[in-house]
N, C-alpha and C. Protein backbone atom coordinates (compact mmCIF):
# COMPACT_ATOMS: atom_id res chain seq x y z
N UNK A 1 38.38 80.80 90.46
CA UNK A 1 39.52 81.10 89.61
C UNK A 1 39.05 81.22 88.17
N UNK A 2 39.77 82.59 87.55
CA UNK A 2 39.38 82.24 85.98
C UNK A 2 39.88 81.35 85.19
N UNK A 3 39.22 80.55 84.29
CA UNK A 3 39.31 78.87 83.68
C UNK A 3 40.45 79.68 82.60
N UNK A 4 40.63 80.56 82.00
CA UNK A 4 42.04 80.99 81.36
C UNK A 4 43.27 80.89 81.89
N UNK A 5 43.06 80.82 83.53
CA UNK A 5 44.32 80.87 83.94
C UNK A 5 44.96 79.52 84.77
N UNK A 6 43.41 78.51 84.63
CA UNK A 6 43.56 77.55 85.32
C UNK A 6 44.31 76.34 84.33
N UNK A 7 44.94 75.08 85.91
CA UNK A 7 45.54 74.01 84.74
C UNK A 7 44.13 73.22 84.56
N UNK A 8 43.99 72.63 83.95
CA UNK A 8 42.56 72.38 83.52
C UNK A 8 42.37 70.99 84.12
N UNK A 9 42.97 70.07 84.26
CA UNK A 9 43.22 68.78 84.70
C UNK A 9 43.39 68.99 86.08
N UNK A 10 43.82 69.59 86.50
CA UNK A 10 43.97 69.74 88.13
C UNK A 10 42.87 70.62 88.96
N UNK A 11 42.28 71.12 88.24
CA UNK A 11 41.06 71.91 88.70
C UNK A 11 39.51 71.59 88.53
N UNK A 12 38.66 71.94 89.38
CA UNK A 12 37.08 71.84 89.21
C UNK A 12 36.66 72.42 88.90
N UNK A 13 36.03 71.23 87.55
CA UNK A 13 34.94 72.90 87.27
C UNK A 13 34.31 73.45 87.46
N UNK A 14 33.10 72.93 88.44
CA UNK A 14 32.36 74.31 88.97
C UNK A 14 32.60 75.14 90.02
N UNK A 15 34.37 75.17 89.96
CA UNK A 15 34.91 76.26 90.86
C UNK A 15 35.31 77.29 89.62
N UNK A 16 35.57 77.15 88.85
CA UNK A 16 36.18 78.03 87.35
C UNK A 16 34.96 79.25 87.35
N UNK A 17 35.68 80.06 86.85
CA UNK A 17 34.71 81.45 86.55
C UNK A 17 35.23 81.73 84.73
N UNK A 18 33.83 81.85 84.20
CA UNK A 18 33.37 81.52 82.90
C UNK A 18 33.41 83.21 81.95
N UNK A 19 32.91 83.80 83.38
CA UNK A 19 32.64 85.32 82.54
C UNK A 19 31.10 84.59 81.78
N UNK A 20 31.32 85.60 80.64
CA UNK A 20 30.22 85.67 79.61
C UNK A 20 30.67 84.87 78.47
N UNK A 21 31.41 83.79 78.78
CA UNK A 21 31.88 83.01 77.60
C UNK A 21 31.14 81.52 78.00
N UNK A 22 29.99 81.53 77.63
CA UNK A 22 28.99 80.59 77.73
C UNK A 22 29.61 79.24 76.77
N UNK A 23 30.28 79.30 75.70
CA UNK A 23 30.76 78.02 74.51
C UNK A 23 31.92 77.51 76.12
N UNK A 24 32.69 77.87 76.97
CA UNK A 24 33.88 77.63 77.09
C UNK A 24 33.25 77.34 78.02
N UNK A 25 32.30 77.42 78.93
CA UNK A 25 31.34 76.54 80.17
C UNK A 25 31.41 75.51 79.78
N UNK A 26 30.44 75.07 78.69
CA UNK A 26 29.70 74.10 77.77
C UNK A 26 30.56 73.09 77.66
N UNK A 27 31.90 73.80 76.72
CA UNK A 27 33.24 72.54 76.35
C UNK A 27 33.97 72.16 77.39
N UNK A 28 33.90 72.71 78.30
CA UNK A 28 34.56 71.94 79.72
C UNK A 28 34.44 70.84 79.93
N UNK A 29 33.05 70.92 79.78
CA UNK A 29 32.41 69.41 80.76
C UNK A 29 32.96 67.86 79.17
N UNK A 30 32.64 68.10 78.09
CA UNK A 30 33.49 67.25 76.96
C UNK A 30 34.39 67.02 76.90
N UNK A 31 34.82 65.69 77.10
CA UNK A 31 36.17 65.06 77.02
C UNK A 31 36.10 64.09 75.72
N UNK A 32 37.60 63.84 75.60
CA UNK A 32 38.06 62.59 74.72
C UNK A 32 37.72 61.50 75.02
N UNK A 33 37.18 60.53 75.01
CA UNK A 33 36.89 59.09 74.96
C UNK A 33 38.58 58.45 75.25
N UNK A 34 38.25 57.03 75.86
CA UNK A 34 39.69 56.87 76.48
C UNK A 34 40.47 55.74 75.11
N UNK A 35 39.41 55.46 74.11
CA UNK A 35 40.24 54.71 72.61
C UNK A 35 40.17 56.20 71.48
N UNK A 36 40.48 57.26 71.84
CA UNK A 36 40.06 58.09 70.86
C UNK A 36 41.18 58.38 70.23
N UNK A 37 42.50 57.98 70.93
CA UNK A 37 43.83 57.48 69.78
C UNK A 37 43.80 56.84 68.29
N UNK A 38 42.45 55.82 68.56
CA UNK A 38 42.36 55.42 67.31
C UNK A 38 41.25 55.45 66.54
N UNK A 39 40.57 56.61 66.98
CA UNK A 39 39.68 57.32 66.49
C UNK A 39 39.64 58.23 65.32
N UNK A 40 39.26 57.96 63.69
CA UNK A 40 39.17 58.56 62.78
C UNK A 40 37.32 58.89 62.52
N UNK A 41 37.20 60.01 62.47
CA UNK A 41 36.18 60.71 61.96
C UNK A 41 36.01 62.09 62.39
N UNK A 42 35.13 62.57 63.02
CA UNK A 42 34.44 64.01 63.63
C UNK A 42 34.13 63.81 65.40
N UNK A 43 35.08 64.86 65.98
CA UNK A 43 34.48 65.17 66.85
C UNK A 43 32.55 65.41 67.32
N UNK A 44 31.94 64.95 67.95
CA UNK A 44 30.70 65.31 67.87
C UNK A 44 29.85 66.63 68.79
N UNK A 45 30.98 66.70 69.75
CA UNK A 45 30.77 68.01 70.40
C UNK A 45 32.28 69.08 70.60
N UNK A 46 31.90 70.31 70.89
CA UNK A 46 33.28 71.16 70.94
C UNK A 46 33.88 70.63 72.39
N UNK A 47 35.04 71.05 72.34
CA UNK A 47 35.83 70.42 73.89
C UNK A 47 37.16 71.66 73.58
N UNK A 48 36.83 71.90 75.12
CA UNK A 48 37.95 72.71 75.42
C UNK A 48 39.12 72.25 75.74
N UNK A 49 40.20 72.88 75.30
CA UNK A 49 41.90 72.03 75.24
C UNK A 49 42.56 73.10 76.22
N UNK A 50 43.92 73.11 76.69
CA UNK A 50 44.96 73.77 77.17
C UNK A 50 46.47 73.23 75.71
N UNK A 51 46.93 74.30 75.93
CA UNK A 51 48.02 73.73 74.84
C UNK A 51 49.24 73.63 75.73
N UNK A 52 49.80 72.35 75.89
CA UNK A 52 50.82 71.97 76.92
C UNK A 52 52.11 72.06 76.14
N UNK A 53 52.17 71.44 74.63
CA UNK A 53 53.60 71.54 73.92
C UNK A 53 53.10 71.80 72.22
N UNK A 54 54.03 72.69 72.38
CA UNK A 54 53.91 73.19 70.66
C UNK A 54 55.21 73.19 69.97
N UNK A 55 55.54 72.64 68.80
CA UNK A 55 56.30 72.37 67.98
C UNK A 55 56.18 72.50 66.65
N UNK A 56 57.17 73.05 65.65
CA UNK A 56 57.51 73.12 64.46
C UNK A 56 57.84 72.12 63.82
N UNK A 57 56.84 71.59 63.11
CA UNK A 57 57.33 70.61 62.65
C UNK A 57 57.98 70.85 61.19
N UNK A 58 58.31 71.65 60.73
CA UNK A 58 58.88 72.30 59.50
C UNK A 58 60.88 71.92 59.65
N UNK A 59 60.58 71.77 61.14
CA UNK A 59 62.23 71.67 61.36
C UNK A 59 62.44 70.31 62.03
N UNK A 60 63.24 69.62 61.20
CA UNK A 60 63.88 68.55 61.71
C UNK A 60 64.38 68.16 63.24
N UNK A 61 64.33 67.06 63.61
CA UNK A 61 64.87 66.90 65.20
C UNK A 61 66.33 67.32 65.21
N UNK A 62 66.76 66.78 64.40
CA UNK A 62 68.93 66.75 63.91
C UNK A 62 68.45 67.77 63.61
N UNK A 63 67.80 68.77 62.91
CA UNK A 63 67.99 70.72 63.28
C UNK A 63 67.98 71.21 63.91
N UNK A 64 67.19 70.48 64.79
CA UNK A 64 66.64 71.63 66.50
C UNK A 64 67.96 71.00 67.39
N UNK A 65 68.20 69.46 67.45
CA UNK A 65 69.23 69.32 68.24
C UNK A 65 70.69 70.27 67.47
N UNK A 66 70.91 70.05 66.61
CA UNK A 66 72.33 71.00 66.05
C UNK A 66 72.29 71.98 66.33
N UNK A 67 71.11 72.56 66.68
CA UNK A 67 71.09 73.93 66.44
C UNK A 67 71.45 74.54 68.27
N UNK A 68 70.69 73.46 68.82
CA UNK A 68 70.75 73.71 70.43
C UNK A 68 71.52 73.65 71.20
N UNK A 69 72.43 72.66 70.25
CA UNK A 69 73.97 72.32 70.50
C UNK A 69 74.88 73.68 70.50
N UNK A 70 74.91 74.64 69.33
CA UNK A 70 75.18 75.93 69.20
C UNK A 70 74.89 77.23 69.91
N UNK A 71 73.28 77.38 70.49
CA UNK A 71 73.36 78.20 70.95
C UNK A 71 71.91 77.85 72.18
N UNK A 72 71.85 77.63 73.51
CA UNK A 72 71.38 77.66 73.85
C UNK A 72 69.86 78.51 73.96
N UNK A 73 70.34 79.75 73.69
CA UNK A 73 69.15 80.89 73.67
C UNK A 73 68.00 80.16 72.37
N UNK A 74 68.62 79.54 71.52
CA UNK A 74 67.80 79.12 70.10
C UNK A 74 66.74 78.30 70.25
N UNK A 75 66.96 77.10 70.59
CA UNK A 75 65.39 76.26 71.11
C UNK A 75 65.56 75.53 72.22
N UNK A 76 64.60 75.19 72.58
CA UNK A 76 64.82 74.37 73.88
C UNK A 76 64.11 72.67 73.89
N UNK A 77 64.62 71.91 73.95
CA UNK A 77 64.21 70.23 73.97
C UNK A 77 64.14 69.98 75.20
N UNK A 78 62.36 69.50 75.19
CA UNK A 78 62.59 68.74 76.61
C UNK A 78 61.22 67.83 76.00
N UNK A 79 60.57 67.36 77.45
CA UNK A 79 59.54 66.48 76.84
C UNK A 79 58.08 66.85 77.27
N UNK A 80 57.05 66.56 76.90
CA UNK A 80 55.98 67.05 77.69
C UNK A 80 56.09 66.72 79.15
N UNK A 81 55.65 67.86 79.80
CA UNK A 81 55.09 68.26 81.34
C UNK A 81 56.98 67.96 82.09
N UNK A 82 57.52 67.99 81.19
CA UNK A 82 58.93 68.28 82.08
C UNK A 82 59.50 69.49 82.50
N UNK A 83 59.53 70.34 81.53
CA UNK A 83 59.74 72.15 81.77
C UNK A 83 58.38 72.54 80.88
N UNK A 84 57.35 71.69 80.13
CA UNK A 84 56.27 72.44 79.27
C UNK A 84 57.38 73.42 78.42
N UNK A 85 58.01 73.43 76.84
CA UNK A 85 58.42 74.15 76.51
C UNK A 85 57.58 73.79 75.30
N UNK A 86 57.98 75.52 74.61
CA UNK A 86 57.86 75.47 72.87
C UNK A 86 58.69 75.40 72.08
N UNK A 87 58.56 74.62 71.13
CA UNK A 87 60.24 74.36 70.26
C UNK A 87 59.65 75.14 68.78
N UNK A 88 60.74 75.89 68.30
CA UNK A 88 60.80 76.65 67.31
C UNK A 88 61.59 76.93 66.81
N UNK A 89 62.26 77.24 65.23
CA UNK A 89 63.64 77.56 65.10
C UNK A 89 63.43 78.92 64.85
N UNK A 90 64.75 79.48 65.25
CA UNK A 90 65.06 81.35 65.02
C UNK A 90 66.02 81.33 65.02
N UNK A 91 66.30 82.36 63.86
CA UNK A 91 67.48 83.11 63.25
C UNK A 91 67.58 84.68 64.33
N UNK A 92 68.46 84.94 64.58
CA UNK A 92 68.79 86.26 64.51
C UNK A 92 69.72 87.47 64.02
N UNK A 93 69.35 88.43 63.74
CA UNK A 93 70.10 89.35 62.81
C UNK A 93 71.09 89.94 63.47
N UNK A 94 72.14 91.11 63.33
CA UNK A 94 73.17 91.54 63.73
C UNK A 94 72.75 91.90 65.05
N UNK A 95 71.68 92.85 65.11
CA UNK A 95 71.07 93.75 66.24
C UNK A 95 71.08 92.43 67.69
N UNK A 96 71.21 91.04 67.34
CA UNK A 96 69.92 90.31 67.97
C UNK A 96 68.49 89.96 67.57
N UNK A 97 68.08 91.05 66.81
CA UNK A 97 66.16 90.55 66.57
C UNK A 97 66.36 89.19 66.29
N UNK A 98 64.93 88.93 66.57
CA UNK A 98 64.49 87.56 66.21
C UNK A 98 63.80 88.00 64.90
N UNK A 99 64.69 86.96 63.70
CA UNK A 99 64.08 87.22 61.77
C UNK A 99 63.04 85.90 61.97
N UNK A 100 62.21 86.53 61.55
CA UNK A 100 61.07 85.20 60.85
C UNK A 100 61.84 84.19 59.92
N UNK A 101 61.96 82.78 59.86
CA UNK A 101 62.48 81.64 59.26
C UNK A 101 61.45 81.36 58.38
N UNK A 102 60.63 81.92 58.28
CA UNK A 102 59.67 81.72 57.04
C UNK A 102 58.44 80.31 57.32
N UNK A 103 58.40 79.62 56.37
CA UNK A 103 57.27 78.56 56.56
C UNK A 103 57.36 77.88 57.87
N UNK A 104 56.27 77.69 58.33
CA UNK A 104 56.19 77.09 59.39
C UNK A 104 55.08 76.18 59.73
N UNK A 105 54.78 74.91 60.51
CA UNK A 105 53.57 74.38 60.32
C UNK A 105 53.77 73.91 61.51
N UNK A 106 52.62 74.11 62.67
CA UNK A 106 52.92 73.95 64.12
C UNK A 106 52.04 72.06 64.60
N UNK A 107 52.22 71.58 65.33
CA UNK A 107 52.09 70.79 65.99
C UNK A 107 51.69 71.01 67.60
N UNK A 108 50.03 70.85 68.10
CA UNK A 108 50.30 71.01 69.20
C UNK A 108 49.75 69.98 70.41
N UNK A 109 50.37 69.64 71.28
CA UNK A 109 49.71 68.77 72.26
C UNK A 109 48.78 69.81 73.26
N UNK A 110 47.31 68.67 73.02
CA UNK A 110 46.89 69.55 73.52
C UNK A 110 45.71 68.47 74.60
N UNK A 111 45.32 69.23 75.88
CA UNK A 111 45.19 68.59 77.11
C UNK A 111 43.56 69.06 77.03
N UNK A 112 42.64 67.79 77.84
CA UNK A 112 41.09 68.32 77.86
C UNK A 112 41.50 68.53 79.22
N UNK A 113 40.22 68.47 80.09
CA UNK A 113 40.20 68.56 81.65
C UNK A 113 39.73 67.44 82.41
N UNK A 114 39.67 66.25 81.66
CA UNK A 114 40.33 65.10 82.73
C UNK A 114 41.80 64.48 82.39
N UNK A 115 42.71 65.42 81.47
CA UNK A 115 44.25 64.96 81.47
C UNK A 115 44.20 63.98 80.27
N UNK A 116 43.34 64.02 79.34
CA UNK A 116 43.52 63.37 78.31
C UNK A 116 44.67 64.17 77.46
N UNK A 117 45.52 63.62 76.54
CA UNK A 117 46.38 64.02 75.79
C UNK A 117 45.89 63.77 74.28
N UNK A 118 46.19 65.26 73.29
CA UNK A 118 46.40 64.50 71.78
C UNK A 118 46.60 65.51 71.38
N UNK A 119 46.93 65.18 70.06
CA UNK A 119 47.73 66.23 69.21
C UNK A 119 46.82 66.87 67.89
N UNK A 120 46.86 68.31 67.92
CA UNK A 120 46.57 68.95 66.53
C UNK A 120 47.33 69.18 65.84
N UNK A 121 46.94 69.09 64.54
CA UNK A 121 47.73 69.79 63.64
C UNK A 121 46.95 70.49 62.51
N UNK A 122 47.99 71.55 62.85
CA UNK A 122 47.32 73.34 61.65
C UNK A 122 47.13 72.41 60.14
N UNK A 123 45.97 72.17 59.74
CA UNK A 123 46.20 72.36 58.54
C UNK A 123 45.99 73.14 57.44
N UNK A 124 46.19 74.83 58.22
CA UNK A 124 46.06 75.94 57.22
C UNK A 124 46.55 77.05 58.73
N UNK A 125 47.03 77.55 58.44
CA UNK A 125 47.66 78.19 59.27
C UNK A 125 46.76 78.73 60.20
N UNK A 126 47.28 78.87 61.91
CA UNK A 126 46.49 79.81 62.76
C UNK A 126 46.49 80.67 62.81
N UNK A 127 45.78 81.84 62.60
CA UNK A 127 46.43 83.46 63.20
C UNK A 127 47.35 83.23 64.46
N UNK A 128 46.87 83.14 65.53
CA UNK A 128 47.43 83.06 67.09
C UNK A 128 49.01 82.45 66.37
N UNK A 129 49.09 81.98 66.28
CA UNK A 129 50.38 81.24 66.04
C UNK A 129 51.24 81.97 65.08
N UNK A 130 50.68 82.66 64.67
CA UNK A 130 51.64 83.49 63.72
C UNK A 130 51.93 84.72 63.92
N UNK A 131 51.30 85.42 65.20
CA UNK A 131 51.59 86.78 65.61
C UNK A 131 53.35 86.82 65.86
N UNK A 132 53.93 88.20 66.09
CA UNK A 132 55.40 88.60 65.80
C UNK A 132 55.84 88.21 67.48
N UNK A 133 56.76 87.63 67.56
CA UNK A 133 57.96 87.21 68.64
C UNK A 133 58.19 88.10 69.04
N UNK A 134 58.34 88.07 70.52
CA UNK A 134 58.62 89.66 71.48
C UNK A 134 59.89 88.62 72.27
N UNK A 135 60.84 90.17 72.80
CA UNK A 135 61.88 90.23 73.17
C UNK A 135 61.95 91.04 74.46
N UNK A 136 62.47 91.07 75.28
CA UNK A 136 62.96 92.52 76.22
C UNK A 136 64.07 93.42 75.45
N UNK A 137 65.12 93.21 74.30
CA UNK A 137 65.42 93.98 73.76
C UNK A 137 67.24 93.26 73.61
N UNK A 138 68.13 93.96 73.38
CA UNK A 138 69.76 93.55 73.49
C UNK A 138 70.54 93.96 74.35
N UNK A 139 71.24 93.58 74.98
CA UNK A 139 71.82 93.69 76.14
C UNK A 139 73.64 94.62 75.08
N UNK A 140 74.06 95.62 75.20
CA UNK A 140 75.07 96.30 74.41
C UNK A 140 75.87 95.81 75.00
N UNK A 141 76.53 95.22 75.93
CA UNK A 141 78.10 94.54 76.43
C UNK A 141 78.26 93.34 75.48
N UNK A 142 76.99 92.18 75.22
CA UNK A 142 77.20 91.06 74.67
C UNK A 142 76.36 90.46 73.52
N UNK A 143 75.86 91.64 73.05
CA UNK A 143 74.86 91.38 71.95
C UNK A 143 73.51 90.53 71.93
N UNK A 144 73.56 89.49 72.99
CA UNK A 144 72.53 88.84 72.86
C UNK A 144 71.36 89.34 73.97
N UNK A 145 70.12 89.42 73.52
CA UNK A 145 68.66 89.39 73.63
C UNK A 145 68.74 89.51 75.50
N UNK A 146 67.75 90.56 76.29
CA UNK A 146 67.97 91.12 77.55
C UNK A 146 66.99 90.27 78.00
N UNK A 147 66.36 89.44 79.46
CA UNK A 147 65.75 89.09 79.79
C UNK A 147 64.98 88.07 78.59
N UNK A 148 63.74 87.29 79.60
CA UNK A 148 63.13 86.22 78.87
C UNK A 148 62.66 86.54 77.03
N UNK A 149 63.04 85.10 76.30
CA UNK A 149 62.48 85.20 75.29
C UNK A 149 60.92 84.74 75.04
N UNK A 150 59.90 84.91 74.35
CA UNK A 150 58.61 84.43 74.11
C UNK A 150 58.75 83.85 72.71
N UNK A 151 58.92 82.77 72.57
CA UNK A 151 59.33 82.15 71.64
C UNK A 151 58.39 81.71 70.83
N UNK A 152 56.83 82.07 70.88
CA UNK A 152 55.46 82.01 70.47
C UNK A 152 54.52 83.29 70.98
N UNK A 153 53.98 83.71 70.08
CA UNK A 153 53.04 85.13 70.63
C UNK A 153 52.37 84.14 71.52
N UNK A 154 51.93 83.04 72.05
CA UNK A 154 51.08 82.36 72.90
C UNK A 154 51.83 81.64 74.26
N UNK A 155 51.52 81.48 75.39
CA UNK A 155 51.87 80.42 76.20
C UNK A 155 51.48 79.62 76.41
N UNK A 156 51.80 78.51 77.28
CA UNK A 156 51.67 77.35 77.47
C UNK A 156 50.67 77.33 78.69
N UNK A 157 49.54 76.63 78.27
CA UNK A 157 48.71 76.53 78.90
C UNK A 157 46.84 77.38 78.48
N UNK A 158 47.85 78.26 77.17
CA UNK A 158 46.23 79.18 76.43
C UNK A 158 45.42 78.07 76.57
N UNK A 159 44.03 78.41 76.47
CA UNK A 159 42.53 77.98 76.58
C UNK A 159 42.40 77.78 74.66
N UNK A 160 41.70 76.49 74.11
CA UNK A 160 41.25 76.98 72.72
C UNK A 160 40.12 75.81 72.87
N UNK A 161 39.04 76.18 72.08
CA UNK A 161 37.73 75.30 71.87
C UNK A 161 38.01 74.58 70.35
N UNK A 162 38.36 73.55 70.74
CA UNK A 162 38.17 72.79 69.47
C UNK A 162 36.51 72.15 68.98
N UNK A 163 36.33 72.94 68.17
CA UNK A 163 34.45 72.85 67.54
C UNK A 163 33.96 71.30 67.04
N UNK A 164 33.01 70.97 67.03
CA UNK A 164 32.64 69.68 66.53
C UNK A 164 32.48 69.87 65.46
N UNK A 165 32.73 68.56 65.01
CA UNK A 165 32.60 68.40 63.32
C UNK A 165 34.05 68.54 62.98
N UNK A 166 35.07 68.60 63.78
CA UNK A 166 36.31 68.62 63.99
C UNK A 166 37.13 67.46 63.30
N UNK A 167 37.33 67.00 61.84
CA UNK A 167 38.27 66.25 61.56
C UNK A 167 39.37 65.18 62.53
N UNK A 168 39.45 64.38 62.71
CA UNK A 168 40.35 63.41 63.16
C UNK A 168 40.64 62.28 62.45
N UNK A 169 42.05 61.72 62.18
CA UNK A 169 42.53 60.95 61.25
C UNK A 169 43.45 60.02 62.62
N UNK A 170 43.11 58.61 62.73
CA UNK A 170 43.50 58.22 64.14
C UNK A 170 44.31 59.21 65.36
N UNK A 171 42.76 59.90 65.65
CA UNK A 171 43.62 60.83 66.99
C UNK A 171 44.24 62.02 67.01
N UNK A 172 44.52 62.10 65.48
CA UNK A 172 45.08 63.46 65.29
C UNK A 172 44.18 64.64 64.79
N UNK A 173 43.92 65.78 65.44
CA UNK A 173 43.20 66.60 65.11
C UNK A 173 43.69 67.38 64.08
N UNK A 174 42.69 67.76 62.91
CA UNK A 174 42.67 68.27 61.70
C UNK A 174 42.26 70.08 62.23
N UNK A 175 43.66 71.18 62.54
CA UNK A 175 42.72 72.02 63.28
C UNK A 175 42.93 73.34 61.90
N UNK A 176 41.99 74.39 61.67
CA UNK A 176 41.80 75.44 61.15
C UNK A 176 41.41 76.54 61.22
N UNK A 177 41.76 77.25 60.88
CA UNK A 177 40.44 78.47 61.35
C UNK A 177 38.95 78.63 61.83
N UNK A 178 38.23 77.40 60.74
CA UNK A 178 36.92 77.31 60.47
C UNK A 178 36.48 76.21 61.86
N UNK A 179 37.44 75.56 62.46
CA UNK A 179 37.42 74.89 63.89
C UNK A 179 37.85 74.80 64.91
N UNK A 180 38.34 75.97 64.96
CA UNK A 180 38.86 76.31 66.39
C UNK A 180 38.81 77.69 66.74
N UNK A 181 38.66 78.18 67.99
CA UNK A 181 38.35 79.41 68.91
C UNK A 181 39.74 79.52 69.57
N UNK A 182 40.52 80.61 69.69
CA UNK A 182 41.40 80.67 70.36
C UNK A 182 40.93 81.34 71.61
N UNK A 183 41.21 81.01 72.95
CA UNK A 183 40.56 81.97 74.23
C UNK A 183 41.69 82.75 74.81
N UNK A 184 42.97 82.33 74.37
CA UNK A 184 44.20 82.64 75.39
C UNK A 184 44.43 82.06 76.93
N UNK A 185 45.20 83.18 77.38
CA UNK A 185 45.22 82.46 79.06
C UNK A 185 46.15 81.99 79.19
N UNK A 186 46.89 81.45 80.20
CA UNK A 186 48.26 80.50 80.65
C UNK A 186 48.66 79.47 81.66
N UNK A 187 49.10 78.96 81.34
CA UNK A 187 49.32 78.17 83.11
C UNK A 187 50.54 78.45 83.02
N UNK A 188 50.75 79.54 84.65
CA UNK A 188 52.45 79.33 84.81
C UNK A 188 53.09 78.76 85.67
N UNK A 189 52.58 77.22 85.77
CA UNK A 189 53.53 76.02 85.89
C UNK A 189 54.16 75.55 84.65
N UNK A 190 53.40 75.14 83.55
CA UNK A 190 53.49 74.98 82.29
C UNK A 190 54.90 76.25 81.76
N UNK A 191 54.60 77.35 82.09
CA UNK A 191 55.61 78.04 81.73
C UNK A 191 57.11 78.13 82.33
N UNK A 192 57.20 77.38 83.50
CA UNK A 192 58.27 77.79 84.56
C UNK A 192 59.84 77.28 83.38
């Protein structure tokens, strides 16, 4: 199976097919240490993640709940590995489109491949994370948005190599451009 499409924790790795991406072999086999919650300094080798839950942290909980309260289609609350969702706030314009809300600063839980858990956070924005929100389009009887929304140019479950020398402040990853590889990919359990 290709390791982009695999859940990473539930699978072996030397059943995974690598392609020509020799770094994403390598970071497989690197895991988190099991006190690395309270672990402040540098990663010492790269380790490959799955991203299980991603969140905005720009928006308040009492925003996302008020807001969810209003309109279902807007965000979705649940908890990790319960539906795997992404929480985000969006506006939309007359048409339906989804308008960019402007600043944003993401939060993501993110999984090695023995099921360790921890969290990054952007501290300078990702590209991947900032690509434009896709739609199937507006439905003309009721105005709102036709088939599934993608509420992140990414899904749940993308592949990313977090690089060594990787910042951590107890457990929390310091992530940037300059330390992280995005690979893509999905798990669609994670997505259901």
């Amino acid at each position: 199976m290709d390791f982009l499409l695999a859940d990473l924790p539930k699978s072996v790795p030397n059943s995974l097919q690598f392609g020509p991406n020799v770094k994403a072999r390598s970071a497989i086999s690197n895991t988190l240490s099991g006190d690395f919650h309270n672990f402040t300094g540098v990663l010492e080798k790269d380790i490959l993640f799955q991203i299980v839950y991603i969140v905005d942290v720009c928006t308040s909980k009492a925003e996302r709940d008020r807001t969810a309260n209003r309109d279902v289609n807007n965000v979705t609350v649940d908890t990790v590995r319960a539906s795997k969702m992404i929480q985000s706030r969006e506006n939309r314009d007359q048409k339906g489109e989804i308008v960019d809300t402007g600043f944003k600063v993401f939060k993501l839980t993110l999984e090695d491949s023995r099921g360790n858990l921890v969290y990054g956070f952007e501290i300078e924005p990702l590209g991947f994370l900032r690509q434009p929100i896709r739609h199937h389009g507006v439905d003309p009887l009721n105005g709102l948005p036709r088939g599934p929304i993608q509420r992140s140019p990414i899904r749940l479950g993308s592949k990313l190599i977090v690089h060594k020398n990787t910042r951590s402040s107890l457990g929390l990853l310091m992530l940037s451009t300059r330390n992280v590889t995005f690979l893509g990919g999905s798990v669609d359990e994670l997505n259901d």
